[in-house]
Protein backbone atom coordinates (compact mmCIF):
# COMPACT_ATOMS: atom_id res chain seq x y z
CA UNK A 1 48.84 -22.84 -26.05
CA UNK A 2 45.46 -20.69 -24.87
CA UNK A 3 44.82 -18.08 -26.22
CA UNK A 4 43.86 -14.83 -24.12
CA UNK A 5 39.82 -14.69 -24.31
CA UNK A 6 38.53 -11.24 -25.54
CA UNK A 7 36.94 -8.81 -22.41
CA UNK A 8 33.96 -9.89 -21.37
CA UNK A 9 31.90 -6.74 -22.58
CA UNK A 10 28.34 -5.69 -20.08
CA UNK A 11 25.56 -5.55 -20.80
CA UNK A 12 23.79 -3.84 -22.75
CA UNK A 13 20.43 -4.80 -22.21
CA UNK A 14 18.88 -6.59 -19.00
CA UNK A 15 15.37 -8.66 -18.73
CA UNK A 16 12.94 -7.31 -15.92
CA UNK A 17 14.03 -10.22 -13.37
CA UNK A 18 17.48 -9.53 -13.98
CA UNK A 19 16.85 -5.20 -13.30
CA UNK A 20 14.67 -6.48 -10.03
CA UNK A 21 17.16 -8.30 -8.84
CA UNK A 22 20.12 -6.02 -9.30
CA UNK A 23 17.49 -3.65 -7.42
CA UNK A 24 16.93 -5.67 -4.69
CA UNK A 25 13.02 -5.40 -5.65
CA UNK A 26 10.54 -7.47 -7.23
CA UNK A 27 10.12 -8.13 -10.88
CA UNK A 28 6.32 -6.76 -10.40
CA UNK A 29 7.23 -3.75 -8.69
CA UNK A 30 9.51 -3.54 -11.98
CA UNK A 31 7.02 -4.30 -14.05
CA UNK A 32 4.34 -1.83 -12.59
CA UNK A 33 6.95 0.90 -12.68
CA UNK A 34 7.24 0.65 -16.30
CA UNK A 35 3.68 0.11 -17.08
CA UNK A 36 3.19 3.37 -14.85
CA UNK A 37 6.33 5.10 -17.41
CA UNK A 38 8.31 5.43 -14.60
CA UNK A 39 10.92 3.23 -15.60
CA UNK A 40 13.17 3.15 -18.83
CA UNK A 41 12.20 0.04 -21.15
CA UNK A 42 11.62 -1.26 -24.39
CA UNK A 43 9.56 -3.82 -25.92
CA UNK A 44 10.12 -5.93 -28.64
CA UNK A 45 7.27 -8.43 -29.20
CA UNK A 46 6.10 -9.28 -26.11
CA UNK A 47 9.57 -9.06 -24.07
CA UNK A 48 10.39 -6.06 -22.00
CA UNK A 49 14.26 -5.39 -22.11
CA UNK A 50 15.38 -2.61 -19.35
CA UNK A 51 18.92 -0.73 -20.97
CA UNK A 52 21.26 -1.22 -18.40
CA UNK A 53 22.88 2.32 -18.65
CA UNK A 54 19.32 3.69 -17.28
CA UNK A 55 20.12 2.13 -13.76
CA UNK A 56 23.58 3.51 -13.88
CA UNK A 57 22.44 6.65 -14.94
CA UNK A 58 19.85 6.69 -12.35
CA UNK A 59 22.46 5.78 -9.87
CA UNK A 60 24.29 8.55 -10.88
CA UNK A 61 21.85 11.25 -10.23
CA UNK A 62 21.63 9.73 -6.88
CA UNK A 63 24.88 10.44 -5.92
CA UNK A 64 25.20 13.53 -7.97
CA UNK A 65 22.36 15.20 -6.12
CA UNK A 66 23.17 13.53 -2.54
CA UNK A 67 19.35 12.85 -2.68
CA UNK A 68 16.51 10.37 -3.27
CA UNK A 69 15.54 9.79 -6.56
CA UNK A 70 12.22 9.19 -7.81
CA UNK A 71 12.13 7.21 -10.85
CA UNK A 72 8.96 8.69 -11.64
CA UNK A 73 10.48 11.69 -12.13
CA UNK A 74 13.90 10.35 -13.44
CA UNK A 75 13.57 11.38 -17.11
CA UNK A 76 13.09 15.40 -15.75
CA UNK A 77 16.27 14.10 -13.18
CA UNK A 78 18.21 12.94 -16.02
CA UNK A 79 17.77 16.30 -18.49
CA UNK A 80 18.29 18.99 -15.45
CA UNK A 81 21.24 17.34 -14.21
């Protein structure tokens, strides 16, 4: 008898190609938006993870505000609401 598998749980963290391509953009447009700290990341070594709440956070604002938003100005976004 199977037994039921256990939820599959998301993600918590997402690699630069894998943020680009949820995006729809390219990984060096990713890549120059965080070098630019316009774009939530952390790096451990030399990997660059993206947290994968920031893009649904981001998308959020979005619709929250009926508006464009910049990423460059997401972190001021993010704390005014």
């Amino acid at each position: 008898m199977a037994t039921d598998p256990s939820p599959v749980r998301p993600r918590t963290w997402l690699t630069v190609e894998e943020t680009a391509a949820e995006l729809g953009l390219s990984a060096m447009t990713i890549y120059r938006a965080i070098s630019a700290n316009a774009f939530p990341a952390v790096r451990v070594g030399r990997r660059i993870c993206v947290p994968a709440a920031a893009i649904e956070e981001l998308a959020g604002a979005a619709v929250d505000r009926g508006s464009v938003i910049d990423t460059a100005d997401w972190r001021q976004v993010l704390a005014t609401g």
